[in-house]
Protein backbone atom coordinates (compact mmCIF):
# COMPACT_ATOMS: atom_id res chain seq x y z
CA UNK A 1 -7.72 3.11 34.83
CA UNK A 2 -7.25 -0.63 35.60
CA UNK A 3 -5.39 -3.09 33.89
CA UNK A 4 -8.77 -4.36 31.90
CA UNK A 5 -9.37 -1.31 30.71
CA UNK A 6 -6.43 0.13 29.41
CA UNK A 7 -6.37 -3.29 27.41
CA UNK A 8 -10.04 -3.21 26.74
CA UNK A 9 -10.41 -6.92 27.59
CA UNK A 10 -13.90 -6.79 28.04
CA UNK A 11 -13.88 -6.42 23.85
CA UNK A 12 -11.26 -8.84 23.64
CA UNK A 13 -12.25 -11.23 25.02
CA UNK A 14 -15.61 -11.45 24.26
CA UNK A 15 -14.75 -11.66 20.58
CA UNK A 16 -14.54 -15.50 20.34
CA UNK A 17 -17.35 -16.37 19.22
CA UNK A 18 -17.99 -20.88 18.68
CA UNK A 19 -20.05 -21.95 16.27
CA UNK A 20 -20.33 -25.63 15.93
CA UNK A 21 -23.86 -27.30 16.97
CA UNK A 22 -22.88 -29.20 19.64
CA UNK A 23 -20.46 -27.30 21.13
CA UNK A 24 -16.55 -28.63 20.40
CA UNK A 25 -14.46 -28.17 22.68
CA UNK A 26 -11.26 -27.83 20.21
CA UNK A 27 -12.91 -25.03 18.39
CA UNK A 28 -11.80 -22.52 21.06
CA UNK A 29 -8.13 -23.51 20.00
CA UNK A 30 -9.01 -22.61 16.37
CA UNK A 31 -10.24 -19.01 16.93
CA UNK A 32 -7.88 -18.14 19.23
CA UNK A 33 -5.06 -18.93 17.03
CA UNK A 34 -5.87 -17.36 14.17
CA UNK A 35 -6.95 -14.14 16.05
CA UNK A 36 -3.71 -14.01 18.08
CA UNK A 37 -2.25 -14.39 14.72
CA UNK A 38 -3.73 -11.48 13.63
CA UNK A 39 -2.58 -9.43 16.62
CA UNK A 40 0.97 -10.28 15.48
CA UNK A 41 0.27 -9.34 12.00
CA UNK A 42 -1.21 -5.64 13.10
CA UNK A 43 1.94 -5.46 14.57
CA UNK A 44 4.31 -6.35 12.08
CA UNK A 45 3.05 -3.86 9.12
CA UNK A 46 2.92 -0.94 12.22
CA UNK A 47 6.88 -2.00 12.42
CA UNK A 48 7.45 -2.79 8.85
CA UNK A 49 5.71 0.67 7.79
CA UNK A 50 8.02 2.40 10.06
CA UNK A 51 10.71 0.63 8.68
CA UNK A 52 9.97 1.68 5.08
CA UNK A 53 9.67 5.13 6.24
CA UNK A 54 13.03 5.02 7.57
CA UNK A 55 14.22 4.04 4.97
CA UNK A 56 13.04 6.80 2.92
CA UNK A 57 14.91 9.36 5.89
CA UNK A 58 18.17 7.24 5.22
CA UNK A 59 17.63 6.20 8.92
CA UNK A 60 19.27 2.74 8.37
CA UNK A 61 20.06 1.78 11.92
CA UNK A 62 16.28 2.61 13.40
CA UNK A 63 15.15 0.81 10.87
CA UNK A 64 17.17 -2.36 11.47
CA UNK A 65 15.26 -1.63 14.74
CA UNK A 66 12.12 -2.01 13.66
CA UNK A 67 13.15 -5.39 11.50
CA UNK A 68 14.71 -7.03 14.47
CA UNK A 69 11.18 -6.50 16.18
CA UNK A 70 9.52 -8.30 13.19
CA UNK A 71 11.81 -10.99 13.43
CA UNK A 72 10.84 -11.93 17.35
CA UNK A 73 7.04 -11.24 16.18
CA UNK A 74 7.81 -13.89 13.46
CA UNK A 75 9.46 -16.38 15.83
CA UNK A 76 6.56 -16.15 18.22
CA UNK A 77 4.25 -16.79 14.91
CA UNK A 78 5.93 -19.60 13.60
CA UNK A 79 5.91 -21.28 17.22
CA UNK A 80 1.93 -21.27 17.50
CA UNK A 81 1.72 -23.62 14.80
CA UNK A 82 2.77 -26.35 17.31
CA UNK A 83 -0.32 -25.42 19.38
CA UNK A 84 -2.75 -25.83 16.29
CA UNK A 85 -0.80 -28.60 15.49
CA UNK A 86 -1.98 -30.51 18.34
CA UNK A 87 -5.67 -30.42 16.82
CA UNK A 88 -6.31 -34.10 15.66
CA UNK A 89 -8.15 -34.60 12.29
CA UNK A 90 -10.97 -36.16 14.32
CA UNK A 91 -10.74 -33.08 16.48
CA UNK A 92 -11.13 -30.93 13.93
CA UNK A 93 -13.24 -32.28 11.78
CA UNK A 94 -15.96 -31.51 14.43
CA UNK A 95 -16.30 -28.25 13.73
CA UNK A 96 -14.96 -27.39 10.43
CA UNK A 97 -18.11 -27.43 8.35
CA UNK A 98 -19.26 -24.62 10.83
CA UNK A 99 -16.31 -22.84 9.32
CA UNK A 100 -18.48 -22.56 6.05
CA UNK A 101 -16.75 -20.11 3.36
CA UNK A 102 -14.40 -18.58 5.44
CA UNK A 103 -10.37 -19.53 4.93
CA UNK A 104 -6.90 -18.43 6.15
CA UNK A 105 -6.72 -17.66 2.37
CA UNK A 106 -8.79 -14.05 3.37
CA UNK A 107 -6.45 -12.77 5.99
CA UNK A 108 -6.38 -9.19 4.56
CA UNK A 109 -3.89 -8.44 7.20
CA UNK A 110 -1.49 -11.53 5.51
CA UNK A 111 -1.81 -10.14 2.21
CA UNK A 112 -0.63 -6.97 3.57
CA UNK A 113 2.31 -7.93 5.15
CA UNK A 114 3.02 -9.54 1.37
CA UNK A 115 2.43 -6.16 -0.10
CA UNK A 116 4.86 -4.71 1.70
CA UNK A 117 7.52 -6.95 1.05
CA UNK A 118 6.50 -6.56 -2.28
CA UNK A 119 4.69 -9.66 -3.39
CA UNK A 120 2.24 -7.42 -5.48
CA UNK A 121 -0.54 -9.42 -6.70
CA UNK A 122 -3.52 -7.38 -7.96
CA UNK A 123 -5.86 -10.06 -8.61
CA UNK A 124 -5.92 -10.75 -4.79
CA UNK A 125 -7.47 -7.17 -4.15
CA UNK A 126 -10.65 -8.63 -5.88
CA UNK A 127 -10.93 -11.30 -3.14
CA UNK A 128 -12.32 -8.23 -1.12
CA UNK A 129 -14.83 -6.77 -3.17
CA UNK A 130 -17.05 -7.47 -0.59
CA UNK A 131 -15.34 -5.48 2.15
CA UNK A 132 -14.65 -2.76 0.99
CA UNK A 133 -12.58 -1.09 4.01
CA UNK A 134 -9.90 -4.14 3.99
CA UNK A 135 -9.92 -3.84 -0.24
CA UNK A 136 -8.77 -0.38 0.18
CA UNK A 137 -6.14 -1.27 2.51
CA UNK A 138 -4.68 -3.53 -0.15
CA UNK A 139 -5.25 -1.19 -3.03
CA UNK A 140 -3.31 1.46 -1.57
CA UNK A 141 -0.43 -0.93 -0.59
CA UNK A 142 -0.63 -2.32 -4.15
CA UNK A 143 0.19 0.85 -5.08
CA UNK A 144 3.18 2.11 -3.05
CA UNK A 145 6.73 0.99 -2.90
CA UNK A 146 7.81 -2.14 -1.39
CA UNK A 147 9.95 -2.37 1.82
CA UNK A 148 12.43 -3.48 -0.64
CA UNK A 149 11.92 -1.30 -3.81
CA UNK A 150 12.39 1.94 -0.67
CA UNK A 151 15.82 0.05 -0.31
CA UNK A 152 16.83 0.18 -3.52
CA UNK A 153 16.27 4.07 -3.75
CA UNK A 154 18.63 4.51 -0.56
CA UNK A 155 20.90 2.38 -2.71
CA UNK A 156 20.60 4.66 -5.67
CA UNK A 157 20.93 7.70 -2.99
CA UNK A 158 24.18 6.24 -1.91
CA UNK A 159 25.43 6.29 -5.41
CA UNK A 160 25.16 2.76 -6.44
CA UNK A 161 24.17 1.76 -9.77
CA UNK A 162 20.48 1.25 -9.45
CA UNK A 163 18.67 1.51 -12.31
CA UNK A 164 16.56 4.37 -13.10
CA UNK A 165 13.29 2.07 -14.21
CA UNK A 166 14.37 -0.01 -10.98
CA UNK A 167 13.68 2.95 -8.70
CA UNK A 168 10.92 4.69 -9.93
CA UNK A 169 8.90 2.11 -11.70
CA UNK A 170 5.04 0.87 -11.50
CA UNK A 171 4.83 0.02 -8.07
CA UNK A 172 1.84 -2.12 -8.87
CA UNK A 173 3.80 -4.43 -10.44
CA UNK A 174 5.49 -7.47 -8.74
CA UNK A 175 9.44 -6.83 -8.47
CA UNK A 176 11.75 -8.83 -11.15
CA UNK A 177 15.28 -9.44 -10.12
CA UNK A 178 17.64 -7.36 -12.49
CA UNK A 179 21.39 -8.47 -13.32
CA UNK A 180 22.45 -4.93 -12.45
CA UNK A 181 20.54 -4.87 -9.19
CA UNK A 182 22.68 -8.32 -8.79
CA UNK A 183 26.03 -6.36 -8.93
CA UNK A 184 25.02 -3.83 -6.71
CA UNK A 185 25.17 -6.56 -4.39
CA UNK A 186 27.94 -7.82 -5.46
CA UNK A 187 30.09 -4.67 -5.24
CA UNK A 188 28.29 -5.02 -1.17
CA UNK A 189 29.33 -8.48 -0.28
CA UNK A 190 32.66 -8.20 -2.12
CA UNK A 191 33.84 -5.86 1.05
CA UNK A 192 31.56 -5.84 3.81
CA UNK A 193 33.74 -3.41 5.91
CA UNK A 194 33.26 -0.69 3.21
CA UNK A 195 29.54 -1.08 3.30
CA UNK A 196 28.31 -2.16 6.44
CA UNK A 197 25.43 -0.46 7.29
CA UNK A 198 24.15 -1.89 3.69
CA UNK A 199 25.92 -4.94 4.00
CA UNK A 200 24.03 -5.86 7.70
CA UNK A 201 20.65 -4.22 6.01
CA UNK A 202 20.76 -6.86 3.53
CA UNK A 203 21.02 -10.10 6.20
CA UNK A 204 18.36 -8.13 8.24
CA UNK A 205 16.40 -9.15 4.80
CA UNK A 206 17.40 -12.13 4.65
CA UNK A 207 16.69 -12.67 8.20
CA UNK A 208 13.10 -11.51 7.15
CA UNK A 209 12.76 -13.51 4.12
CA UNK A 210 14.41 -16.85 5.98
CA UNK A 211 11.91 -16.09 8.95
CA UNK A 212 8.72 -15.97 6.46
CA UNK A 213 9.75 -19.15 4.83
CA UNK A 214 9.99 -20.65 8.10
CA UNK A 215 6.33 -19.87 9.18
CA UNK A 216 5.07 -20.63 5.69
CA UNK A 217 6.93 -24.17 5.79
CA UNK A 218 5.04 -24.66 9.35
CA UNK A 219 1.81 -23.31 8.00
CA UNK A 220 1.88 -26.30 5.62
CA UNK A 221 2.97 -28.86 8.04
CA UNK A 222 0.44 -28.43 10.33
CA UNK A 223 -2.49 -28.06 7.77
CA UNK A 224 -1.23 -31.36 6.29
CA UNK A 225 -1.09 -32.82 9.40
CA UNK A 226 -4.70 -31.50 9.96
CA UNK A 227 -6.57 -32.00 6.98
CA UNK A 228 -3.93 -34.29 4.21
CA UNK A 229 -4.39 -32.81 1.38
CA UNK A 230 -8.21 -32.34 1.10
CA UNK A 231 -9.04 -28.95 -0.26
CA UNK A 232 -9.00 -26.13 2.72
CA UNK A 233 -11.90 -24.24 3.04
CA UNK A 234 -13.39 -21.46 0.98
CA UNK A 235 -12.21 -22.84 -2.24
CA UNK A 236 -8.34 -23.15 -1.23
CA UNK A 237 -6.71 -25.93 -2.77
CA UNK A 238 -5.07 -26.39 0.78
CA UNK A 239 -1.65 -27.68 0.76
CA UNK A 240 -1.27 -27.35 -2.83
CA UNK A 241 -1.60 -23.88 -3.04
CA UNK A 242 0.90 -23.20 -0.08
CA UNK A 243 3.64 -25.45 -1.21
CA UNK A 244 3.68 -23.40 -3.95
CA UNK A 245 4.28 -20.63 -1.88
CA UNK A 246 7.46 -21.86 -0.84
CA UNK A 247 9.14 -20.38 -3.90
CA UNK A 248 7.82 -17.32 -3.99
CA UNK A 249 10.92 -14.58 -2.61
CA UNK A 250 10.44 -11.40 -1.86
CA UNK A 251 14.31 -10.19 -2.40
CA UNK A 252 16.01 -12.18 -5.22
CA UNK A 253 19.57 -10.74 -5.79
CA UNK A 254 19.69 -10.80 -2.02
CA UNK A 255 19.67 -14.85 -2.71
CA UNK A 256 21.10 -14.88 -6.26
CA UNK A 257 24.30 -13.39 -5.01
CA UNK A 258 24.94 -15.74 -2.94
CA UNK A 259 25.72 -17.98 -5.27
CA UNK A 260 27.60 -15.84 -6.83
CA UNK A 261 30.10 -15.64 -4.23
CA UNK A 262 30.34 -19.36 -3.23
CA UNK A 263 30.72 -20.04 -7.88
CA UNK A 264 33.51 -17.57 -7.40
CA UNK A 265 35.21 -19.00 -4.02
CA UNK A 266 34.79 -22.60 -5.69
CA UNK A 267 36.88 -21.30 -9.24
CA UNK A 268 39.53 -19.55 -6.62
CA UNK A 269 40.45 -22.37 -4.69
CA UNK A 270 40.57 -24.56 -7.93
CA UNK A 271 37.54 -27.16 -7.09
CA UNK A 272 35.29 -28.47 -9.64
């Protein structure tokens, strides 16, 4: 077996695929980032599936594994926006009617990833009606537990105060931070050295969340830089609809209690 084949790069790369009439030379740059991208993302919900199973087995510390992984994957991610970025609007606009319907908007594999980290949205399963294979994929993550709703039950396992209808719940649904979820945390961050494996789960989520935001933030950047803020393609409204993004979170007490702790360090020291 030779190196090609064990990677199968005849198939890989054969699978870019230009379509602007005359041929654009920047339109090479546009396929392969957004298929590279896609790579990554295969990757991350193999490693963040794991990492919800291990959670299920109590296996904290493999899964923190499997998180740090995601973490480099979403480092490299974030840093091929500069590559994109150094499309031109002239450039671009080139090729992009050849683009037609399709968007960044349909990345099944995107939505997943969202799924899992429990940004349940059911109406975005219908943007798949047509492909029925990749709607499936997002119908069955609709329904499962979230990387974070798995952590919760280890949480209730441990014998924190979890809420019943916090742990076994609609998983359909899209999470909404509780205050008692809030002093679970609380009772965490108030002494670390009691709770560290939970305490150094919950900045590995952080980490996560913090890492997303970053590539979403660069996401927008670069499309604004690209395009302004004419509508994307396929219907998006472009950089609109991803600055509003920006304050979606996938773990809320995990934020919330931060503040928390620096309201109750403030009233401590005596500072208004």
């Amino acid at each position: 077996m030779s190196y090609a084949d064990y990677l199968d790069l005849k198939t890989l790369l054969s699978a870019q695929h230009p379509l602007a009439q005359p041929p654009q030379h920047d339109e090479l740059l546009f396929i392969i980032q957004h298929q590279t991208s896609e790579l990554w993302f295969k990757l991350v919900l193999h490693e963040l599936r794991s990492a919800r199973e291990l959670f299920e087995q109590d296996e904290l510390q493999a899964a923190l594994k499997r998180l740090a992984r995601v973490k480099h994957i979403q480092a490299t991610l974030t840093g091929q926006w500069s590559v994109l970025a150094t499309l031109t609007p002239s450039e671009y606009s080139q090729f992009r009617e050849f683009l037609a319907t399709s968007s960044g908007f349909q990345s099944v594999q995107y939505r997943a990833v969202e799924f899992l980290l429990g940004n349940k949205k059911a109406e975005m399963v219908r943007v798949f009606d047509r492909e029925p294979q990749w709607q499936a994929v997002l119908a069955q993550l609709l329904d499962e537990p979230s990387l974070y709703d798995v952590f919760l039950q280890l949480l209730a396992r441990r014998g924190f105060a979890v809420p019943a209808d916090v742990i076994d719940r609609d998983w359909s649904q899209p999470y909404t931070s509780r205050d008692e979820v809030l002093q679970v945390f609380q009772q965490v961050y108030a002494d670390p050295a009691a709770h560290w494996d939970i305490y150094e789960t919950c900045e590995e989520l952080v980490d996560l969340e913090d890492n997303f935001q970053q590539w979403r933030f660069r996401h927008l950047k670069t499309v604004e830089r690209i395009i302004g803020t004419a509508r994307g393609t396929g219907g998006s409204s472009g950089v609109t609809f991803l600055r509003k993004a920006l304050d979606q979170t996938f773990f809320p007490e995990l934020y919330a209690v931060r503040g928390v702790i620096a309201t109750g360090s403030v009233e401590r020291s005596g500072q208004r």
